[in-house]
Protein backbone atom coordinates (compact mmCIF):
# COMPACT_ATOMS: atom_id res chain seq x y z
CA UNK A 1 111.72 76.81 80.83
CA UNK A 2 109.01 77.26 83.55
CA UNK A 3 109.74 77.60 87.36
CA UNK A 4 108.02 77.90 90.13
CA UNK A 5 107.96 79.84 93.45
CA UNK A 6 106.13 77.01 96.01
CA UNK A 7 105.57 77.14 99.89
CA UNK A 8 105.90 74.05 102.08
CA UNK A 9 103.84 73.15 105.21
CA UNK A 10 105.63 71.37 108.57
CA UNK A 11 104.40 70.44 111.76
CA UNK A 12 107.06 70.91 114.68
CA UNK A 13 106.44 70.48 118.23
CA UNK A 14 103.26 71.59 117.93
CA UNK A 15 103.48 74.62 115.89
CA UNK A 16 103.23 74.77 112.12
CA UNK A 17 106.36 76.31 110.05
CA UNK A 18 106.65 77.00 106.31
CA UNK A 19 109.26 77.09 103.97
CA UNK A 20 109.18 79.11 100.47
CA UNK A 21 111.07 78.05 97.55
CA UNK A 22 111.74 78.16 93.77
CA UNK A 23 112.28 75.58 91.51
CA UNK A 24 112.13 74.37 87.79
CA UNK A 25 110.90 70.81 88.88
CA UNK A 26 108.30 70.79 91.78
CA UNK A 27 107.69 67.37 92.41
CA UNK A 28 111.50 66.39 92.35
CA UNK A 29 112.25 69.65 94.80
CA UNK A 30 109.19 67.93 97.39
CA UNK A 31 110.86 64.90 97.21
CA UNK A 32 113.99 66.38 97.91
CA UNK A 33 112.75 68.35 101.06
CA UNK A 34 110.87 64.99 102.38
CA UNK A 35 114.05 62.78 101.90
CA UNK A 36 116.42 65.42 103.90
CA UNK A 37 118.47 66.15 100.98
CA UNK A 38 116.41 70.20 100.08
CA UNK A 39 117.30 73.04 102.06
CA UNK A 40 119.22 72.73 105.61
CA UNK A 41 115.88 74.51 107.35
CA UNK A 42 113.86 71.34 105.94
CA UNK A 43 115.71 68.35 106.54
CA UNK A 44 114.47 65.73 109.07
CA UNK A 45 110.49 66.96 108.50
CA UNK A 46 108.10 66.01 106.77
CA UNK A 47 106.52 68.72 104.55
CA UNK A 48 103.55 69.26 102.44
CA UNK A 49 102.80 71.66 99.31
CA UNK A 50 100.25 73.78 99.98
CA UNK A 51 101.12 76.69 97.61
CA UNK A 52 102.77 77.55 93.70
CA UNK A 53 102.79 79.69 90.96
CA UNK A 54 104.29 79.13 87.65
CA UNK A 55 106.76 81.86 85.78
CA UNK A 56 107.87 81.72 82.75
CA UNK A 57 111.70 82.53 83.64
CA UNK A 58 113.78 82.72 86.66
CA UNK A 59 114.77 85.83 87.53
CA UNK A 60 110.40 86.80 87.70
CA UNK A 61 110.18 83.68 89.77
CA UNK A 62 113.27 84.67 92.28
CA UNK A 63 111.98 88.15 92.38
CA UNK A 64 108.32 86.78 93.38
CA UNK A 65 109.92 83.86 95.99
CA UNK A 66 111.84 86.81 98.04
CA UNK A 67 108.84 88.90 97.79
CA UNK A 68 107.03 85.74 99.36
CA UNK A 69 109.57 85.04 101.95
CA UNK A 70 108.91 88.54 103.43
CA UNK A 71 105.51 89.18 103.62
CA UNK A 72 104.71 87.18 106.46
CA UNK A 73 100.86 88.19 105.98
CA UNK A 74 100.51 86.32 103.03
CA UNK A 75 102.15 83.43 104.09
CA UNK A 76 99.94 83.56 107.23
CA UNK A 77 97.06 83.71 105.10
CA UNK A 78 98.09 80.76 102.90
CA UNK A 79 98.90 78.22 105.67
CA UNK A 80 95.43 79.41 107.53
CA UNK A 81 93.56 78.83 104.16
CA UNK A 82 95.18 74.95 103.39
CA UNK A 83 94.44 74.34 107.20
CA UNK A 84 90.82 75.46 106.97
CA UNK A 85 90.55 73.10 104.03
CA UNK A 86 92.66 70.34 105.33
């Protein structure tokens, strides 16, 4: 089973905030967040994808999604990039 490590794109009160996730089913977990039933932090926004990767088991994929969630550089860079191209 594949999953995915995926960061998720928010406008609030004039400032853009991310989330980053894992998840075998990314379309179902987007879905989730938009409807206010994903994580507490995204509930009552409206979010869009604007980054994944696909592993090839879970514990790569929760190793690469903390790794993610701290390096605030790269997550920088990400939302910067999708803006540029938005």
């Amino acid at each position: 089973m594949s999953f995915f490590v995926y960061m998720i794109l928010s406008k609030q009160n004039d400032k853009w905030i991310t989330y980053v996730g894992y998840t075998n089913n990314i379309q179902n977990r987007i879905i989730k967040h938009n409807s206010s039933k994903g994580a507490k932090f995204t509930k009552g926004k409206n979010w869009k994808l604007i980054y994944y990767k696909k592993y090839q088991n879970k514990v790569v994929a929760m190793k690469k999604e903390y790794k993610l969630k701290k390096d605030y550089k790269l997550r920088k860079k990400i939302k910067i990039n999708f803006l540029k191209n938005e």
